[in-house]
Protein backbone atom coordinates (compact mmCIF):
# COMPACT_ATOMS: atom_id res chain seq x y z
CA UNK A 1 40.95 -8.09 -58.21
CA UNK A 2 40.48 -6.37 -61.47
CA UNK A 3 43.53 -5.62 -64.32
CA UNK A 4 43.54 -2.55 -66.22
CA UNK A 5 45.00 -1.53 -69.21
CA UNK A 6 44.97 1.91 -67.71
CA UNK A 7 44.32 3.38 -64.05
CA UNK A 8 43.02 7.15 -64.06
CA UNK A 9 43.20 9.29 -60.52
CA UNK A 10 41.09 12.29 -59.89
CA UNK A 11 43.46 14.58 -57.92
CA UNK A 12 41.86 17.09 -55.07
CA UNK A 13 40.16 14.84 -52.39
CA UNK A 14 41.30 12.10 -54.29
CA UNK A 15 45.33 12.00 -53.80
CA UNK A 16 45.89 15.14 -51.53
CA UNK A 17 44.17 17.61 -49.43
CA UNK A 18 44.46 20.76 -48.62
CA UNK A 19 46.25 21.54 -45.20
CA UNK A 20 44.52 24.78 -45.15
CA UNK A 21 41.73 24.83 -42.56
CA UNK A 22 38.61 25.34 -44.87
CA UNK A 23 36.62 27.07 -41.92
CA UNK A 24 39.13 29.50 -41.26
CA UNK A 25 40.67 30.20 -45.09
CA UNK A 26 36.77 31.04 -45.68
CA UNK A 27 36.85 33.44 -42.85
CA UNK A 28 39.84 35.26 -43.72
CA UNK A 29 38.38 35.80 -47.17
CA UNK A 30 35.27 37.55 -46.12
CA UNK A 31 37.49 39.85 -43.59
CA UNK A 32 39.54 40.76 -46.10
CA UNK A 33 36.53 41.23 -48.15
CA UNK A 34 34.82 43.51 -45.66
CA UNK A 35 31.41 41.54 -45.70
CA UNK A 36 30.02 39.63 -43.25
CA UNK A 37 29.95 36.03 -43.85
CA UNK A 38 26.96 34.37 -45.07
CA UNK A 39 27.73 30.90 -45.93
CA UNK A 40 30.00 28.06 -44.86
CA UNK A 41 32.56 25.40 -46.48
CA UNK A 42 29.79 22.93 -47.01
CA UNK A 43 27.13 25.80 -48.41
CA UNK A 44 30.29 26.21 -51.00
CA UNK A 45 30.63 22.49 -51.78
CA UNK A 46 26.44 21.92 -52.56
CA UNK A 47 26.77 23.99 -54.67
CA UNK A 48 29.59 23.60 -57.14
CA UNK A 49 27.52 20.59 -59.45
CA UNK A 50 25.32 23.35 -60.39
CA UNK A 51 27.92 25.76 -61.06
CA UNK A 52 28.40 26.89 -65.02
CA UNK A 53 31.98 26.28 -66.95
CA UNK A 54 34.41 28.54 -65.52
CA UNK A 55 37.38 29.57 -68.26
CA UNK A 56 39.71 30.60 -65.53
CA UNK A 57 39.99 29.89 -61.77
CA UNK A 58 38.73 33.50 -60.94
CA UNK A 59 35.40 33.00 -62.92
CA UNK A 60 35.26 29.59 -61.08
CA UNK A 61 35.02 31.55 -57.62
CA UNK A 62 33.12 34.05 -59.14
CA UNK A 63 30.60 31.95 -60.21
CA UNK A 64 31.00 29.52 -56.57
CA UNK A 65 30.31 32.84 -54.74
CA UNK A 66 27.62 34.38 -56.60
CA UNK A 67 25.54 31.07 -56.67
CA UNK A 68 26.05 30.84 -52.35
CA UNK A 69 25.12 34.21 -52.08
CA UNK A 70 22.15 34.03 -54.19
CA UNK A 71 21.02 31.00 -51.95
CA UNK A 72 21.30 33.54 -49.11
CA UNK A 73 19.90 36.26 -50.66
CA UNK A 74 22.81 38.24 -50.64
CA UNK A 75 23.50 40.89 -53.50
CA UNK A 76 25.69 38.46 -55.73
CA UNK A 77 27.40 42.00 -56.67
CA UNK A 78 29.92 40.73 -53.52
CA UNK A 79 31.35 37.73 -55.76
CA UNK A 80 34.09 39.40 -57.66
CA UNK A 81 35.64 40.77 -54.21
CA UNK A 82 35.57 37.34 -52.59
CA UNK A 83 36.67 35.22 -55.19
CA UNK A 84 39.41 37.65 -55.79
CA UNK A 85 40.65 37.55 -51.81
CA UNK A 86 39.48 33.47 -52.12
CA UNK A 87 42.33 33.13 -54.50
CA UNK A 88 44.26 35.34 -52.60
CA UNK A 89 44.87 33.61 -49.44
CA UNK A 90 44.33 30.59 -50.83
CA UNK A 91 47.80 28.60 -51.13
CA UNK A 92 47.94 25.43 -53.64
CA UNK A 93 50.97 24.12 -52.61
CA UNK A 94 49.90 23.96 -49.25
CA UNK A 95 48.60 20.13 -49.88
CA UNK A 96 49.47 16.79 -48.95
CA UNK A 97 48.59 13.43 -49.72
CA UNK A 98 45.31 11.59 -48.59
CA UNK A 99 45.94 8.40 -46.52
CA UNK A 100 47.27 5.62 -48.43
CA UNK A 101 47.09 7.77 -51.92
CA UNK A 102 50.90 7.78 -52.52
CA UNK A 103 50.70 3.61 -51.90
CA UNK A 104 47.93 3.68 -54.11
CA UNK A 105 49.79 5.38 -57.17
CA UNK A 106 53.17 2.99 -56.90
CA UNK A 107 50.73 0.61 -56.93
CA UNK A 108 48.67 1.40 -59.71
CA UNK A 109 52.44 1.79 -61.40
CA UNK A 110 52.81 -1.62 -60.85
CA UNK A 111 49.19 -3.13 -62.11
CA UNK A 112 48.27 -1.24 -64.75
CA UNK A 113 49.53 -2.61 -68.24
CA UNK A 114 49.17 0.41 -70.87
CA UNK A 115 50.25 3.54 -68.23
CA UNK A 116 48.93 6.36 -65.57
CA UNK A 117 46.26 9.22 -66.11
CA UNK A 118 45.59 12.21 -63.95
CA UNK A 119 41.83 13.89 -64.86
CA UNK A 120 41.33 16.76 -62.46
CA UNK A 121 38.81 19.19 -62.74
CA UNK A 122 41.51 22.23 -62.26
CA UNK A 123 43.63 24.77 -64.33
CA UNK A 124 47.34 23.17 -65.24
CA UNK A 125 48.70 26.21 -63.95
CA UNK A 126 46.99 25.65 -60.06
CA UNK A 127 47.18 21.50 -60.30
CA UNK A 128 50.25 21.71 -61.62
CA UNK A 129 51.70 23.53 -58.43
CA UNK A 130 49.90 20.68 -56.38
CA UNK A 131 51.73 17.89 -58.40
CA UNK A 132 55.38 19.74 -57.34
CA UNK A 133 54.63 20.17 -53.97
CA UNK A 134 54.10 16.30 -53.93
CA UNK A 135 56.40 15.30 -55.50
CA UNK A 136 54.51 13.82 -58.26
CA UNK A 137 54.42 15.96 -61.13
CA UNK A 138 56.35 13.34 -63.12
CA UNK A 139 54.13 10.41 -62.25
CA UNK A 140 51.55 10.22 -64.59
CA UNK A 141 51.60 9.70 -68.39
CA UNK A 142 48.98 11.32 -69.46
CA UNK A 143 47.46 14.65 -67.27
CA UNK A 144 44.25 15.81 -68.46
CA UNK A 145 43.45 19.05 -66.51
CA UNK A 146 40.23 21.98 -67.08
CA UNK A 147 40.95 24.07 -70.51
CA UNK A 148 37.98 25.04 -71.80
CA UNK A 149 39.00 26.93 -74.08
CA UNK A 150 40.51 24.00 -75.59
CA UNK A 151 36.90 22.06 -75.46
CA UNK A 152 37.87 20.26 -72.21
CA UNK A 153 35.28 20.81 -69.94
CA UNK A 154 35.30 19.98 -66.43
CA UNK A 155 34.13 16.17 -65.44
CA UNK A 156 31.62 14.53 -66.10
CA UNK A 157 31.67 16.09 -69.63
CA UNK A 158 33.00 13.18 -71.69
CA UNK A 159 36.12 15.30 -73.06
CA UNK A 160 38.49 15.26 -70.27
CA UNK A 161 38.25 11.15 -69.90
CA UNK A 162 38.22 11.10 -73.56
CA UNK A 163 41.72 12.73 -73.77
CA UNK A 164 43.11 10.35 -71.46
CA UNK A 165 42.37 7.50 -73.13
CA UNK A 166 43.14 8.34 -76.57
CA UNK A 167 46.72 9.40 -75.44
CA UNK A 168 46.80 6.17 -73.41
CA UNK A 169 45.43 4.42 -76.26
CA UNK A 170 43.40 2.64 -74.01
CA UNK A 171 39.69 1.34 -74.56
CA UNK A 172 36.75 2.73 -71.77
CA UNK A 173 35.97 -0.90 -70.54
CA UNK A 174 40.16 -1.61 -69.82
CA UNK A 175 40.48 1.21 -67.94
CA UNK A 176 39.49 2.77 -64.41
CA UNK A 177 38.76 5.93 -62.53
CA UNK A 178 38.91 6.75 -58.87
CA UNK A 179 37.54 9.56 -57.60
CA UNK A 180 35.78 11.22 -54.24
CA UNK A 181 33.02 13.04 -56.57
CA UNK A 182 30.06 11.19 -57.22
CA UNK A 183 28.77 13.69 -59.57
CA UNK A 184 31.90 14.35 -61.44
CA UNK A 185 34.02 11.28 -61.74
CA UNK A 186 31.71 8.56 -60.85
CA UNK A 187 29.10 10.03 -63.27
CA UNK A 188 31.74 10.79 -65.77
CA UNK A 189 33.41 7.69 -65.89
CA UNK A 190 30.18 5.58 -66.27
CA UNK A 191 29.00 7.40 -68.97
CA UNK A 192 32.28 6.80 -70.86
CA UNK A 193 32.22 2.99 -70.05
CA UNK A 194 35.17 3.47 -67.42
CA UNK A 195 34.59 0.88 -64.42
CA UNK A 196 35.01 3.40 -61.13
CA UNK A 197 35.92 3.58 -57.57
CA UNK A 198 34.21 6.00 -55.50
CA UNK A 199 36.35 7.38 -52.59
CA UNK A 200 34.39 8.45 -49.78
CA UNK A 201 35.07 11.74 -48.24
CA UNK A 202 33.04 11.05 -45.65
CA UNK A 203 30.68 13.83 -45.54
CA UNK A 204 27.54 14.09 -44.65
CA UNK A 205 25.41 14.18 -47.94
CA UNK A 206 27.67 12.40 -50.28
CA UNK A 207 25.34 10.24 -51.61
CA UNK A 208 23.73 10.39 -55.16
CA UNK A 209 22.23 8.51 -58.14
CA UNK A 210 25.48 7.63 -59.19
CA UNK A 211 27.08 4.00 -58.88
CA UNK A 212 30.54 3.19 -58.57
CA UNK A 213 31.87 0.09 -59.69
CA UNK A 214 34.14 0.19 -56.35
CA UNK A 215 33.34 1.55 -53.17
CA UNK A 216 36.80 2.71 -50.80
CA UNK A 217 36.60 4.82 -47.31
CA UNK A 218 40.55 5.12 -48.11
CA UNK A 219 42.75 4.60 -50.21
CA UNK A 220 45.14 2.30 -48.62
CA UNK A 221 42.21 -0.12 -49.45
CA UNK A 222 43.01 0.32 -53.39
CA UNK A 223 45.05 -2.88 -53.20
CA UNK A 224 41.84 -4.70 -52.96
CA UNK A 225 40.37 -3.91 -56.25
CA UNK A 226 43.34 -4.01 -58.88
């Protein structure tokens, strides 16, 4: 096992899920909508790497909807009406934790020397209402979250992982990242000199150039690497 000044979490498919069923919030949206669906949870997910900085949420949809309809050849005139019903029946505090991920942060408490960083590629506003639902809005010491307009792009631009540890005061090569994103927080946190632990989320296709330091199908394995 490995000690860390600092330990860093990523927080959606990382910590907690959503207990929404992605399937059917997807199918309410285009009912509501009034267009006949033309993509599915995973066509949303292949394509989000790809997708340009958002400012707000609603641009983030807007851009997540017009690049799956454009891969369908839909008229990508429909992604201002579904990102707007998207957000609509979407519910953020409708989350909980991932299996072993509320071990894994009293744990990380208790190993890492310096403190605790959150860097989640999300709006403080949405994220935030995550943390309070679970509990854990008080956990971290530093929270890095999407503000663009602030320069902090979403990972695996450098700035969000830089934030966290200059207020951690922590070097790159004593500190960690975990993370289910191979593009965005494994990437990321190479790049910056982080060491990192992949989480699977065991679906099919997530696999990429990337290489984690760490390799964890859950979470309640975390134990074994710090």
């Amino acid at each position: 096992m490995a000690a860390y000044d600092a330990i860093c979490f990523d927080l959606d498919a990382t910590l907690c899920e959503s207990t929404q069923d992605p399937t059917t919030l997807l199918e309410s949206t285009f009912e509501r909508a009034g267009y006949e669906p033309f993509c599915t949870p995973a066509d949303l997910r292949t394509v989000v790497p790809d997708l340009p900085t958002a400012e707000t949420d609603r641009e983030f949809y807007e851009h997540l909807f017009t690049a799956v309809a454009d891969r369908a050849g839909v008229d990508t005139d429909v992604a201002p009406a579904l990102a707007a019903e998207y957000l609509a029946v979407q519910d953020p505090t409708a989350v909980d934790f991932r299996p072993g991920a509320k071990a894994a942060l009293e744990h990380a408490r208790d190993r890492s020397r310096v403190g605790l960083g959150l860097i989640t590629n999300g709006g403080r506003k949405t994220q935030t209402r995550k943390l309070q639902a679970l509990g854990i809005a008080d956990a971290f010491d530093v929270r890095v979250f999407t503000d663009p307009s602030a320069g902090i792009h979403p990972k695996p631009n450098a700035a969000p992982f830089e934030h966290a540890l200059t207020d951690l005061s922590v070097a790159p090569d004593a500190a960690i990242h975990v993370g289910d994103s191979l593009h965005a927080d494994i990437a990321g946190a190479n790049a910056m000199g982080l060491d990192s632990a992949w989480l699977d989320p065991g679906r099919e296709g997530a696999t990429g150039e990337h290489e984690p330091t760490y390799e964890l199908a859950s979470l309640e394995a975390f134990e074994t690497i710090v």
